[in-house]
Protein backbone atom coordinates (compact mmCIF):
# COMPACT_ATOMS: atom_id res chain seq x y z
CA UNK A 1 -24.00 -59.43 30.07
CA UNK A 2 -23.34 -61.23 26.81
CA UNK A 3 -24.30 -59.08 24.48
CA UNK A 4 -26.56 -56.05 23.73
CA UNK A 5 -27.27 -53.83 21.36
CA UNK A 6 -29.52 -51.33 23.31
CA UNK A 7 -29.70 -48.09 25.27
CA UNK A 8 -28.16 -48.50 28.65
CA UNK A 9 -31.37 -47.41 30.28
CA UNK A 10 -33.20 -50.25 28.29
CA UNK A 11 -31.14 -52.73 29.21
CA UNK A 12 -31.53 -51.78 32.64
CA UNK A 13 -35.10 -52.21 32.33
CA UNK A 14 -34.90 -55.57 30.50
CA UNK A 15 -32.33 -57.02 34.04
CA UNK A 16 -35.11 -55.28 35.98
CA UNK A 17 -37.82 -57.03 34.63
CA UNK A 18 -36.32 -60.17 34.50
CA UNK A 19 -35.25 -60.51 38.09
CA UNK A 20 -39.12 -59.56 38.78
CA UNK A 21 -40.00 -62.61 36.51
CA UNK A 22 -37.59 -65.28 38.27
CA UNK A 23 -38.96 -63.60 41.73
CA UNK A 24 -42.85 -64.20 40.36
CA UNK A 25 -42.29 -66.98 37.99
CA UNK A 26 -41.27 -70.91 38.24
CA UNK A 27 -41.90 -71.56 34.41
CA UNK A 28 -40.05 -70.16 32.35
CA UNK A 29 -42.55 -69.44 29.36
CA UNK A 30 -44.42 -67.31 32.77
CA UNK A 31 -41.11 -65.80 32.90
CA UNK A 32 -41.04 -64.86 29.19
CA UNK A 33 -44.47 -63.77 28.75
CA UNK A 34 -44.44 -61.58 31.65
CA UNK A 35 -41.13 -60.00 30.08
CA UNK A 36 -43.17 -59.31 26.54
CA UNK A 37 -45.70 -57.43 27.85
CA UNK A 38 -44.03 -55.40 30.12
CA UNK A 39 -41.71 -54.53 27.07
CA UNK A 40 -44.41 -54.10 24.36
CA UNK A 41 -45.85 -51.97 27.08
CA UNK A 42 -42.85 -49.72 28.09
CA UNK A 43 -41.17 -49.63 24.68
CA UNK A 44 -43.56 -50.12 22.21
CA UNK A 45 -44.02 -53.70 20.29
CA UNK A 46 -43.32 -56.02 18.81
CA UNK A 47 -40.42 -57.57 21.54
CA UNK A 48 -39.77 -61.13 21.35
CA UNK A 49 -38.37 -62.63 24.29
CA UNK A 50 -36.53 -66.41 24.86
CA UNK A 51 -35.88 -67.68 28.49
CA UNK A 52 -34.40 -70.48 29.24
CA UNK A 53 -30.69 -72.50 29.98
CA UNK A 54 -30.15 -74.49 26.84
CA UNK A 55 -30.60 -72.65 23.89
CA UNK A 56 -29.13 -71.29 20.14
CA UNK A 57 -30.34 -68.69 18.49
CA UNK A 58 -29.80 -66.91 14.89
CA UNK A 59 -32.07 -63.67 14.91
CA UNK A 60 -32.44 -60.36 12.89
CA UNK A 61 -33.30 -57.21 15.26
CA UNK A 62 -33.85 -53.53 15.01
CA UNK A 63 -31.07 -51.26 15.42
CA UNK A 64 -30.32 -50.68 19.22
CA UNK A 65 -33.33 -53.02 20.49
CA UNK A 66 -31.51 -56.63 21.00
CA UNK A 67 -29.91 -57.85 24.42
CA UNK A 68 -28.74 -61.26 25.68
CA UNK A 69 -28.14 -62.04 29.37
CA UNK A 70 -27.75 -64.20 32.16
CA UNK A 71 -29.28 -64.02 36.02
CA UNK A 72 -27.35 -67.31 37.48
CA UNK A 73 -28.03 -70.08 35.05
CA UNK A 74 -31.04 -68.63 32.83
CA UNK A 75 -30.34 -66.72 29.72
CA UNK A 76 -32.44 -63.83 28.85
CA UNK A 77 -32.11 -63.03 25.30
CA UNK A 78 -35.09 -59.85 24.19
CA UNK A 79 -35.13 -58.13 20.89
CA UNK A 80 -37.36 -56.07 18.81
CA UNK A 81 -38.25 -57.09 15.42
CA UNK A 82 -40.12 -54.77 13.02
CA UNK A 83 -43.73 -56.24 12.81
């Protein structure tokens, strides 16, 4: 875990979910849609989501709905903006 900003059960569901998409997924735009809808579905939207192993990022969030991990060498990073 790098960093979050979420319920524990959320980010739960986010290391679920991605696990599921490297398991399903070889590309890693699959891997991010897949992640979106499951979380617009589950939790509401609008979630973006950013797979990948090289990359910076400067974003604003909602309270409580940002979190930024790894699964071996890709980063997950999924927040929730207010659209």
């Amino acid at each position: 875990m790098k960093n979050a900003d979420m319920p524990q059960e959320m980010q739960d569901d986010a290391i679920e979910l991605a696990q599921q998409a490297i398991d399903k997924f070889r590309l890693e735009k699959e891997m991010a849609a897949f992640i979106k809808a499951e979380f617009d579905k589950r939790h509401y939207p609008s979630w973006q989501v950013v797979v990948g192993s090289n990359f910076g990022s400067y974003v604003t969030h909602e309270t409580n709905r940002f979190i930024y991990f790894y699964i071996a060498h890709i980063a997950f990073m999924l927040y929730k903006t207010g659209i």
